[in-house]
Structure formats: structure tokens, C-alpha cells
PDB file of N, CA and C in Angstrom:
ATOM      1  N   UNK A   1      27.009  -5.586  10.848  1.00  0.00           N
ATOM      2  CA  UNK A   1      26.066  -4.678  11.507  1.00  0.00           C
ATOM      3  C   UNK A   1      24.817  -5.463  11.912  1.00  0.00           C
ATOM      4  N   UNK A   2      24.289  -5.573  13.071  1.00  0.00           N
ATOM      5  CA  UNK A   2      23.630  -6.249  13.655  1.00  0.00           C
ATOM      6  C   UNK A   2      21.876  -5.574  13.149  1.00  0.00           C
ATOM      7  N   UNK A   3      20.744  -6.212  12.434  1.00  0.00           N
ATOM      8  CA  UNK A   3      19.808  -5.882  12.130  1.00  0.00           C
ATOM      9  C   UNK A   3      18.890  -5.057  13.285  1.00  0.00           C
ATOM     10  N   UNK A   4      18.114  -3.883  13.040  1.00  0.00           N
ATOM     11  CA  UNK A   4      17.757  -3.189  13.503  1.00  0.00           C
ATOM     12  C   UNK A   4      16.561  -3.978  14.194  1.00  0.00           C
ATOM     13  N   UNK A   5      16.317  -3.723  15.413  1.00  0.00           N
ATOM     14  CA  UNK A   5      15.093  -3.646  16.804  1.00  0.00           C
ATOM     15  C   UNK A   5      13.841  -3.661  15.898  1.00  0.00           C
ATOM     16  N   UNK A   6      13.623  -4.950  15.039  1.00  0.00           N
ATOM     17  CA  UNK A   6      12.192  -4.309  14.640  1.00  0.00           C
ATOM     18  C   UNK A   6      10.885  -3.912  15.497  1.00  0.00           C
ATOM     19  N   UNK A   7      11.134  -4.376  16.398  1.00  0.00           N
ATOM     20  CA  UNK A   7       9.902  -4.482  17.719  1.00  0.00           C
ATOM     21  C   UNK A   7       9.919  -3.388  18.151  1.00  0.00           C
ATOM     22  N   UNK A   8      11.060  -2.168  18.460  1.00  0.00           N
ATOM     23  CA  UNK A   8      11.268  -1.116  18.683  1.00  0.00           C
ATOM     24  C   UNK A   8      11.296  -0.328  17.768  1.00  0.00           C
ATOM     25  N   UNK A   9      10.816  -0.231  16.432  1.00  0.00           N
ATOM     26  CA  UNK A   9      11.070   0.323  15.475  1.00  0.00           C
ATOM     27  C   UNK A   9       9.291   0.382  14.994  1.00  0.00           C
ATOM     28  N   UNK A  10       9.090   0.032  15.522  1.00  0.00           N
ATOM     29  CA  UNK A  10       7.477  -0.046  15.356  1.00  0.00           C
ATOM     30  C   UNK A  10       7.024   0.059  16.194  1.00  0.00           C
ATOM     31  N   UNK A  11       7.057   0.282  17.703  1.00  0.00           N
ATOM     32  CA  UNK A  11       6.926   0.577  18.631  1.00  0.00           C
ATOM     33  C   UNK A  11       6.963   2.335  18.475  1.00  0.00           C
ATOM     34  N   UNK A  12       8.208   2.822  18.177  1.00  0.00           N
ATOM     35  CA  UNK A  12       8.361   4.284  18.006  1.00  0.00           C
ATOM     36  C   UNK A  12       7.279   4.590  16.507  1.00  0.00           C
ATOM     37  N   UNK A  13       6.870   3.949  15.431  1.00  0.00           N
ATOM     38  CA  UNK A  13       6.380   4.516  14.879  1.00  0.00           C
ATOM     39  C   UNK A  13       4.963   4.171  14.884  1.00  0.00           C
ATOM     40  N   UNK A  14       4.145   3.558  16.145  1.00  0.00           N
ATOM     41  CA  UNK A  14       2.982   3.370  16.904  1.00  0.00           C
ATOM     42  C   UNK A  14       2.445   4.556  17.603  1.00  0.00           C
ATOM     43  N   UNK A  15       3.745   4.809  18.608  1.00  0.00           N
ATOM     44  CA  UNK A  15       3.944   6.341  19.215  1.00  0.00           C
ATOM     45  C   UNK A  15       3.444   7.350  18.869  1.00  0.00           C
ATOM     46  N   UNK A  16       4.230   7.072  17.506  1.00  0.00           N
ATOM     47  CA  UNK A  16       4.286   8.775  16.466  1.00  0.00           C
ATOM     48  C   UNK A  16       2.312   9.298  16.361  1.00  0.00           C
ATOM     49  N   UNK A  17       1.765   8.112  16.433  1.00  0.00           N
ATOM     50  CA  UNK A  17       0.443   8.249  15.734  1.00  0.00           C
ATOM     51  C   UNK A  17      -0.775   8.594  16.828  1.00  0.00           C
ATOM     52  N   UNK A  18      -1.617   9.501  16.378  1.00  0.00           N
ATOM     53  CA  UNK A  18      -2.226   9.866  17.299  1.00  0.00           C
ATOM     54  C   UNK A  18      -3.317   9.525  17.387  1.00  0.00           C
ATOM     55  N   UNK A  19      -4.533   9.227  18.364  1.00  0.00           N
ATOM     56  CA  UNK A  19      -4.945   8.244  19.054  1.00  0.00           C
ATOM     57  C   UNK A  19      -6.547   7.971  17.747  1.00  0.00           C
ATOM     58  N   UNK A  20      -6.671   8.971  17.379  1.00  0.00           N
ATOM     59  CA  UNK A  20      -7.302   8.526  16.178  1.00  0.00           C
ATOM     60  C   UNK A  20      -6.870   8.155  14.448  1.00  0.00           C
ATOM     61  N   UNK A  21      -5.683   7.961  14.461  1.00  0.00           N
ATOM     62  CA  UNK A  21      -5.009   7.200  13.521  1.00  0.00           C
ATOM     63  C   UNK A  21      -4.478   5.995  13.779  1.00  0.00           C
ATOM     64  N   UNK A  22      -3.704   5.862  15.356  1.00  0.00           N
ATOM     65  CA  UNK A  22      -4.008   4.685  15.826  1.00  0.00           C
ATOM     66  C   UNK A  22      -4.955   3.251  15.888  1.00  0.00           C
ATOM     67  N   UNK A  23      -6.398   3.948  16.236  1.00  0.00           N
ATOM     68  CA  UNK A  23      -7.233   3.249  16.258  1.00  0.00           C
ATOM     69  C   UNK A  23      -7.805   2.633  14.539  1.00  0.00           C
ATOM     70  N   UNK A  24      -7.383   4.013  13.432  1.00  0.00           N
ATOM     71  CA  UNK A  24      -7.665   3.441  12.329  1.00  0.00           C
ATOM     72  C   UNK A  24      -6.652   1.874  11.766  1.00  0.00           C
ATOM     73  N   UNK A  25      -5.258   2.416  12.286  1.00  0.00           N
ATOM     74  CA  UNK A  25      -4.264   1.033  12.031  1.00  0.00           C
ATOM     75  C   UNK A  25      -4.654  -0.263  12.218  1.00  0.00           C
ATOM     76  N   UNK A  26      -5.434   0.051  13.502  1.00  0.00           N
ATOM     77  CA  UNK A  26      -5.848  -1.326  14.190  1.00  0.00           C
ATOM     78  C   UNK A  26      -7.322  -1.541  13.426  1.00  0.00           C
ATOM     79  N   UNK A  27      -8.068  -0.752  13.106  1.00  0.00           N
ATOM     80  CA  UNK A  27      -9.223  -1.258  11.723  1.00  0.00           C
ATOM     81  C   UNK A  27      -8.236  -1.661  10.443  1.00  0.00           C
ATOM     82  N   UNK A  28      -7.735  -1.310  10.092  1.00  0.00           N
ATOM     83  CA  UNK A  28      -6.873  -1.447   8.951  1.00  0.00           C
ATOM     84  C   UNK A  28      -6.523  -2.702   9.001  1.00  0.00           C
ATOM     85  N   UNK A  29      -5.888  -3.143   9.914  1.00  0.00           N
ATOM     86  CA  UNK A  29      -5.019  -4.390  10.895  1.00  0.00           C
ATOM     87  C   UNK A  29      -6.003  -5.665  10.448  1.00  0.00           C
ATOM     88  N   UNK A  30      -7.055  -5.680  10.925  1.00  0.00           N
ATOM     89  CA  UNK A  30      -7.591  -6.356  11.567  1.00  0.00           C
ATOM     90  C   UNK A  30      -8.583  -7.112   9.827  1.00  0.00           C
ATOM     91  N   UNK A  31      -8.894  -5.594   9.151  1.00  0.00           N
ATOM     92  CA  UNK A  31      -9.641  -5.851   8.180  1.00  0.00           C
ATOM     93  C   UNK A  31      -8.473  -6.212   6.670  1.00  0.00           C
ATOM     94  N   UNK A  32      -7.610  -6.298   6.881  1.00  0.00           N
ATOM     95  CA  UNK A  32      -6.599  -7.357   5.622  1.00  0.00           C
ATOM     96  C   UNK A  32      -7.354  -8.139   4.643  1.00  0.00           C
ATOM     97  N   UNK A  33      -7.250  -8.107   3.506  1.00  0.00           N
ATOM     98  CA  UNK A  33      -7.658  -9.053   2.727  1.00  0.00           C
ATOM     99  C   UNK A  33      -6.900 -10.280   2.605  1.00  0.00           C
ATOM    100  N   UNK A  34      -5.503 -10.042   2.755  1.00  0.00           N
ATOM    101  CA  UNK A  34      -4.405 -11.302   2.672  1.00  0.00           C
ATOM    102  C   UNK A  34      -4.091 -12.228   4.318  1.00  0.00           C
ATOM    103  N   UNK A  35      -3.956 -12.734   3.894  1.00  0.00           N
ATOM    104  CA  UNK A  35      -3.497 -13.845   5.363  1.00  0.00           C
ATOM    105  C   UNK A  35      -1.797 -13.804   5.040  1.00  0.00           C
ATOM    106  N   UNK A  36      -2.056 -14.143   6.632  1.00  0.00           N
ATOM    107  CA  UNK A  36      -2.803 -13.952   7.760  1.00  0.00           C
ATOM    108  C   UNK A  36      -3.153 -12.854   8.207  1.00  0.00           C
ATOM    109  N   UNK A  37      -4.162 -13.135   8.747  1.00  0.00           N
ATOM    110  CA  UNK A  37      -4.839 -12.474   9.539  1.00  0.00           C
ATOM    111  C   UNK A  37      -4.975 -12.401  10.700  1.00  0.00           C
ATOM    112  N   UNK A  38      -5.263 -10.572  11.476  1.00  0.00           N
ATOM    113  CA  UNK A  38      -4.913 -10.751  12.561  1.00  0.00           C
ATOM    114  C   UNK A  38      -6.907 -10.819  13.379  1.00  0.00           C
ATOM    115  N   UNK A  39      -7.341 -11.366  14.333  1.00  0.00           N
ATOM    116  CA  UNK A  39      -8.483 -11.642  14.231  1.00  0.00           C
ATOM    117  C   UNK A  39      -8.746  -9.920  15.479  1.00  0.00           C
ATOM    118  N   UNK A  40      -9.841  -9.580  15.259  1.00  0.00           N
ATOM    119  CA  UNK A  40     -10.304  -8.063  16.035  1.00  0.00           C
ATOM    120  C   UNK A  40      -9.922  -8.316  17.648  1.00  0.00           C
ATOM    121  N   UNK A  41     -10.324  -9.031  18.119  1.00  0.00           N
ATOM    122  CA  UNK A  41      -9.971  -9.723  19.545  1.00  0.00           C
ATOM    123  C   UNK A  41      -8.641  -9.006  19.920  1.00  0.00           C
ATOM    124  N   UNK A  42      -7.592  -9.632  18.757  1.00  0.00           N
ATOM    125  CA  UNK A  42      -6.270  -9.668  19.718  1.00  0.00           C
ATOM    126  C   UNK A  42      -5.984  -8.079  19.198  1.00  0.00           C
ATOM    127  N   UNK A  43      -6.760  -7.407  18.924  1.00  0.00           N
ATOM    128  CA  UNK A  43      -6.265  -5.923  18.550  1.00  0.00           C
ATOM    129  C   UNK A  43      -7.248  -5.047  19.868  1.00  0.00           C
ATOM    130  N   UNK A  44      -8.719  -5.538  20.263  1.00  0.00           N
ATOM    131  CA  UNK A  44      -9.305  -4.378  20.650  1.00  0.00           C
ATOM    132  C   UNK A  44      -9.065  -4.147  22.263  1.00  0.00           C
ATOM    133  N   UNK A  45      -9.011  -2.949  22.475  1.00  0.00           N
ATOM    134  CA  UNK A  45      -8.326  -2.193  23.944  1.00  0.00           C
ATOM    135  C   UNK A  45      -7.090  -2.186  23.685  1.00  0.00           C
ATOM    136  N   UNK A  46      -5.972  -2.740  23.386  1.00  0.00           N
ATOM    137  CA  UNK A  46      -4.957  -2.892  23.551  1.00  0.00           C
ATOM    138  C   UNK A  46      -3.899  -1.832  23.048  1.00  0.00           C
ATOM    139  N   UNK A  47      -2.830  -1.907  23.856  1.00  0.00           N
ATOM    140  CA  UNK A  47      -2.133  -0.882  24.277  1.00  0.00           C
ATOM    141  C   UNK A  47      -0.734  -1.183  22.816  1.00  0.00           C
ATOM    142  N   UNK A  48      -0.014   0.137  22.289  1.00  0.00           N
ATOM    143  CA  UNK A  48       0.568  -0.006  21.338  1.00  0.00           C
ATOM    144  C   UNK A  48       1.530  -1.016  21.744  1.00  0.00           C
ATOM    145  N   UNK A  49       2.171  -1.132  22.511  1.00  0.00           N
ATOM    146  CA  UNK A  49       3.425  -2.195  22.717  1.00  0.00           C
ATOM    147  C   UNK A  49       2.552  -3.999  22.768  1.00  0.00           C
ATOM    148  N   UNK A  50       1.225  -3.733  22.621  1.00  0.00           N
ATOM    149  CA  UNK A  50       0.654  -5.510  22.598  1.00  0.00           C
ATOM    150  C   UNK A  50       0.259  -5.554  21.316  1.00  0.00           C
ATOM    151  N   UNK A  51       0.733  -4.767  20.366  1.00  0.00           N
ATOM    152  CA  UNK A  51      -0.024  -4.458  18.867  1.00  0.00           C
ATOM    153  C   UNK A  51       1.079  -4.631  18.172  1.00  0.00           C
ATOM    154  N   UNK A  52       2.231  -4.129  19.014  1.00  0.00           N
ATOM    155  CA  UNK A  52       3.698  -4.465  18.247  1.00  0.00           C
ATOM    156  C   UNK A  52       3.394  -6.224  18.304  1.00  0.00           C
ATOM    157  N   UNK A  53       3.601  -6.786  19.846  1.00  0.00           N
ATOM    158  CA  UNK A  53       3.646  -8.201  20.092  1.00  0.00           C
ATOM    159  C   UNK A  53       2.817  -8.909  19.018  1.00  0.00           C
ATOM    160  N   UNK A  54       1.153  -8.873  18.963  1.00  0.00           N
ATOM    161  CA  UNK A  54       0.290  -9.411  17.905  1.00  0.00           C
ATOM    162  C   UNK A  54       0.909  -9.352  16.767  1.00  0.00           C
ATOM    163  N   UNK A  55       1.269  -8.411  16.417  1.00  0.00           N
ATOM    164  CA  UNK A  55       1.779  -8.486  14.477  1.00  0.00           C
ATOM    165  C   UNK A  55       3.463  -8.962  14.600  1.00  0.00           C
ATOM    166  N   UNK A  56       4.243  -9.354  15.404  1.00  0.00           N
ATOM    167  CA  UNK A  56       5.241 -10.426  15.530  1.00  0.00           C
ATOM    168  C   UNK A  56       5.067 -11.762  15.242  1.00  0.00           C
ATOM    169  N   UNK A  57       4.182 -11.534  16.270  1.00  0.00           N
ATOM    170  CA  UNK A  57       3.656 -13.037  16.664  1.00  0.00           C
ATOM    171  C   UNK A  57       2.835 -13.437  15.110  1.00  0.00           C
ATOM    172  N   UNK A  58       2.024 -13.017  14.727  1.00  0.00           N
ATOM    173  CA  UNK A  58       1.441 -12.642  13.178  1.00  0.00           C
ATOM    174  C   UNK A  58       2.148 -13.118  12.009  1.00  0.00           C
ATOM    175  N   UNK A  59       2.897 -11.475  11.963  1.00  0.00           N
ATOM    176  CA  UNK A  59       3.487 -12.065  10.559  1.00  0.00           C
ATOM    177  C   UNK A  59       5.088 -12.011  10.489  1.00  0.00           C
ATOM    178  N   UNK A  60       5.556 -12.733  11.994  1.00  0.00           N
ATOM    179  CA  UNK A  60       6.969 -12.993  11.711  1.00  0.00           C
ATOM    180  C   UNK A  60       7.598 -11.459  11.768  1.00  0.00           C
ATOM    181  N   UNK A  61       8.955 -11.659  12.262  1.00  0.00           N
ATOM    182  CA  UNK A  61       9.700 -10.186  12.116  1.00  0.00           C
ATOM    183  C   UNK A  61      10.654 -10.053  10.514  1.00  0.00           C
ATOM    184  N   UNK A  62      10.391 -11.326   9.820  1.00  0.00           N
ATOM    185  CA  UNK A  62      10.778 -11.006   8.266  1.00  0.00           C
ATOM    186  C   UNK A  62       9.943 -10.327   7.698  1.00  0.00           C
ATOM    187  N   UNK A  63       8.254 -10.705   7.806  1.00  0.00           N
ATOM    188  CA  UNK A  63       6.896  -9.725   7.104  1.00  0.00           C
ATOM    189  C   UNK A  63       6.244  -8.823   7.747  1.00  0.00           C
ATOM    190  N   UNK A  64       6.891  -8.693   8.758  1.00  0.00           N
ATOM    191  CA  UNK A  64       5.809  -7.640   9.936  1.00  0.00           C
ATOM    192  C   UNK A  64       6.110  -5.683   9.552  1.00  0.00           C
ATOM    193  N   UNK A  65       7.345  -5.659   8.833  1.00  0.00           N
ATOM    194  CA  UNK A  65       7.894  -4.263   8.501  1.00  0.00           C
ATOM    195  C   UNK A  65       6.675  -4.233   7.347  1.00  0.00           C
ATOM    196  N   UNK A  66       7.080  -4.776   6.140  1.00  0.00           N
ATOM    197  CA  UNK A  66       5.800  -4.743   5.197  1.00  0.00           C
ATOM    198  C   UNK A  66       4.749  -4.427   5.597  1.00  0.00           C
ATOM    199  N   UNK A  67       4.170  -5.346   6.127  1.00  0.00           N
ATOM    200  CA  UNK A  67       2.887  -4.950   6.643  1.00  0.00           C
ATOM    201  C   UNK A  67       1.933  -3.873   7.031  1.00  0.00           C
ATOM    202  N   UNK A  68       2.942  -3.164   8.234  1.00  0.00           N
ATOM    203  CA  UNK A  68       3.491  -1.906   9.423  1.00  0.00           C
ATOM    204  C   UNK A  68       2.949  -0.625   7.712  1.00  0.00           C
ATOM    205  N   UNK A  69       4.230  -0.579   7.120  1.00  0.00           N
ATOM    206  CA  UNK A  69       4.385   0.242   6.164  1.00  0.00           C
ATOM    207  C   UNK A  69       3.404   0.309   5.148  1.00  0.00           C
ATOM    208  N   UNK A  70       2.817  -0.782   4.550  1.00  0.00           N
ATOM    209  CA  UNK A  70       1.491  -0.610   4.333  1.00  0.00           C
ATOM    210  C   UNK A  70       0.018  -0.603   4.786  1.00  0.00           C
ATOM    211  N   UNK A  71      -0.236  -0.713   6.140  1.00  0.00           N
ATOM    212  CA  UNK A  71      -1.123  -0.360   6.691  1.00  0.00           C
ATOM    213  C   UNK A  71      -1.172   1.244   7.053  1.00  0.00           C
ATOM    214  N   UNK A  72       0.071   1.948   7.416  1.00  0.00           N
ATOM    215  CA  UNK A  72       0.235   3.061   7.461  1.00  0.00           C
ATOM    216  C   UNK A  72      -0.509   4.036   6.352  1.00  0.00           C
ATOM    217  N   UNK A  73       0.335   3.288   5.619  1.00  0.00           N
ATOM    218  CA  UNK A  73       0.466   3.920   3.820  1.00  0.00           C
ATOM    219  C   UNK A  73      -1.658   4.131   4.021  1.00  0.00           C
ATOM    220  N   UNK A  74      -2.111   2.746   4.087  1.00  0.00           N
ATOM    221  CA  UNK A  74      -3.483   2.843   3.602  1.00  0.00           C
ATOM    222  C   UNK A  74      -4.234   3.854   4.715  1.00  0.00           C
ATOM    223  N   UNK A  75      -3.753   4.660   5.748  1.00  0.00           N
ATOM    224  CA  UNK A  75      -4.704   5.235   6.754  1.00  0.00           C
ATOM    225  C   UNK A  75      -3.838   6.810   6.156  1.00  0.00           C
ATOM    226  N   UNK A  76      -3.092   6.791   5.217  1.00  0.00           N
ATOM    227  CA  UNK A  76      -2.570   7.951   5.248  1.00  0.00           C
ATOM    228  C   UNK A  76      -1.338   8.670   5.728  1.00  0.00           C
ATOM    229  N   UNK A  77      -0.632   7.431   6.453  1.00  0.00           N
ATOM    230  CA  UNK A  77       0.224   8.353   7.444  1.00  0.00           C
ATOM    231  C   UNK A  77       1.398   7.971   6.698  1.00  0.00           C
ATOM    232  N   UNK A  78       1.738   8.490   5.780  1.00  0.00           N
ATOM    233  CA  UNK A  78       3.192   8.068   4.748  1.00  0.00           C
ATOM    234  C   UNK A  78       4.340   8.515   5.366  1.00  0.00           C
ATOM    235  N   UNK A  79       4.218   9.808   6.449  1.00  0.00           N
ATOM    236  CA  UNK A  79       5.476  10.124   6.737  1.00  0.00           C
ATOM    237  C   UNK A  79       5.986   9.420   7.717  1.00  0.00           C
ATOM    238  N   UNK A  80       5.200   8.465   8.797  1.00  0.00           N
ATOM    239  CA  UNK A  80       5.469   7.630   9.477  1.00  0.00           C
ATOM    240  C   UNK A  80       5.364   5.808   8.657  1.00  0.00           C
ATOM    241  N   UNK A  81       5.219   5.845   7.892  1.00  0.00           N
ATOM    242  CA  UNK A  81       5.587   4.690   7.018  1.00  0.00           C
ATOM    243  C   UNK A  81       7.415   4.497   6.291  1.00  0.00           C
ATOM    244  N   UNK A  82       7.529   6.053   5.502  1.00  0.00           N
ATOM    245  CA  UNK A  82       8.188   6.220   5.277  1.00  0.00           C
ATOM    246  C   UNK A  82       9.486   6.209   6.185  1.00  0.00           C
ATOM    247  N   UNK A  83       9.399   6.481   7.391  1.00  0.00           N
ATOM    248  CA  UNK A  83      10.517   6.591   8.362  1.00  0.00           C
ATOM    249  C   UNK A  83      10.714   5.446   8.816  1.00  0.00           C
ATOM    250  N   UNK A  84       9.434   4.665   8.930  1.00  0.00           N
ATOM    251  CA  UNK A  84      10.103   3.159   9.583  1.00  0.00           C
ATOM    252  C   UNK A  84      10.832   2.332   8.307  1.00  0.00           C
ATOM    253  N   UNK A  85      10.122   2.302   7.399  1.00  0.00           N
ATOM    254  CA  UNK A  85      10.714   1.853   6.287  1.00  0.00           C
ATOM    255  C   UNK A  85      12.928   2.152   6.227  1.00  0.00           C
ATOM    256  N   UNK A  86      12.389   3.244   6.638  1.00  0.00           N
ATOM    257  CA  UNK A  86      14.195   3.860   6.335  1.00  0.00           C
ATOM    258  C   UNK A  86      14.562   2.975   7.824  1.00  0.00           C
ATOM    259  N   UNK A  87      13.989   2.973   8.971  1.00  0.00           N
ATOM    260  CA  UNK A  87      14.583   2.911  10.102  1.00  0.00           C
ATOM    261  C   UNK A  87      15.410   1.143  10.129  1.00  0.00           C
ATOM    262  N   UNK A  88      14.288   0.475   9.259  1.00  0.00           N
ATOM    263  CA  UNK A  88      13.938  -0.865   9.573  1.00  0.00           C
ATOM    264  C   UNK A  88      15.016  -1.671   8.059  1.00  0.00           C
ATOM    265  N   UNK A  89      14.978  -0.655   7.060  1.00  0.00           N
ATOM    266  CA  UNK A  89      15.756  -1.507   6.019  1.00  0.00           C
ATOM    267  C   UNK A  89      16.548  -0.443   5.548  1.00  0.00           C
ATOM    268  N   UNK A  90      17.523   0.111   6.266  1.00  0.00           N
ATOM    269  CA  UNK A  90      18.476   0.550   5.932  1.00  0.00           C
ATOM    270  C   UNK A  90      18.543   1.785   4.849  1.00  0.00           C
ATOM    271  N   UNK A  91      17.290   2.369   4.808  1.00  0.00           N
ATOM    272  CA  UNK A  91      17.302   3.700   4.047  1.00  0.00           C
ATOM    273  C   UNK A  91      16.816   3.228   2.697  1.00  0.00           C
ATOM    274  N   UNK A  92      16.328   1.878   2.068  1.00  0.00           N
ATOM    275  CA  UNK A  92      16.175   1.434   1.461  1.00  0.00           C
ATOM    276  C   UNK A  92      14.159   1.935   0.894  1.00  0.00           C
TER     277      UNK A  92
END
């Protein structure tokens, strides 16, 4: 079974979020205590599908689900954490 679209899988759960939870992800994003780090620049204006690209490019498509799922987690939005989580590792 061929591993799931993570780029599209975070893409749809970018979507899900509405434009002021959005913008918190990308504070969330940006303000990490762990490295890497993504620097405010490559987050501000930018459109959800260049936010997918930055956190690829970031933290790899092995650490970028993690990430996704706990940045969520920390703005609150568990039910869209929770779904990518299932979407991205197999219900796991």
C-alpha cells in the first residue's frame, strides 16, 4: 500500500481551519521552541498550500505529520489533528 499524500493531507486539514485559527497555526508555527525552526518570513501572507510547502521543506515529510498534529493540538483544534493523524498514519 503506497504511503498516504502527506502534502495533501495537510493541505485538507489547513482547509478545515478557519481563517482565525489558521492564522493562530502559523503563530504557533513560527513560535516553536524546538528546531527547526520555521523563521515568520516564510509563514507571513501566505496562502495554505505555501505553508504546506514551508513545513516540507522544514521538517521533512517523515516529521512534518508530528508537527501538523501538534501545533493543531496547541491552538485547540484536536478534531482536525486528530483526523490527519488517522489520515496520515493509518488510523494509528
Amino acid at each position: 500500500m503506497p504511503p498516504p499524500n502527506i502534502k495533501l493531507a495537510l493541505l485538507k486539514a489547513l482547509e478545515k481551519l478557519s481563517q482565525q485559527n489558521f492564522d493562530l497555526f502559523c503563530h504557533e508555527l513560527v513560535n516553536r521552541a524546538e528546531e527547526p525552526r520555521v523563521s515568520r518570513c516564510r509563514v507571513e501572507g501566505r496562502q495554505r498550500w505555501e505553508i504546506v510547502d514551508v513545513m516540507v521543506s522544514t521538517f521533512t515529510e517523515v516529521g512534518v505529520v508530528d508537527v501538523a498534529v501538534e501545533t493543531l493540538k496547541e491552538i485547540q483544534c484536536n478534531e482536525e489533528a486528530d483526523a490527519l493523524a488517522r489520515e496520515t498514519r493509518g488510523g494509528q
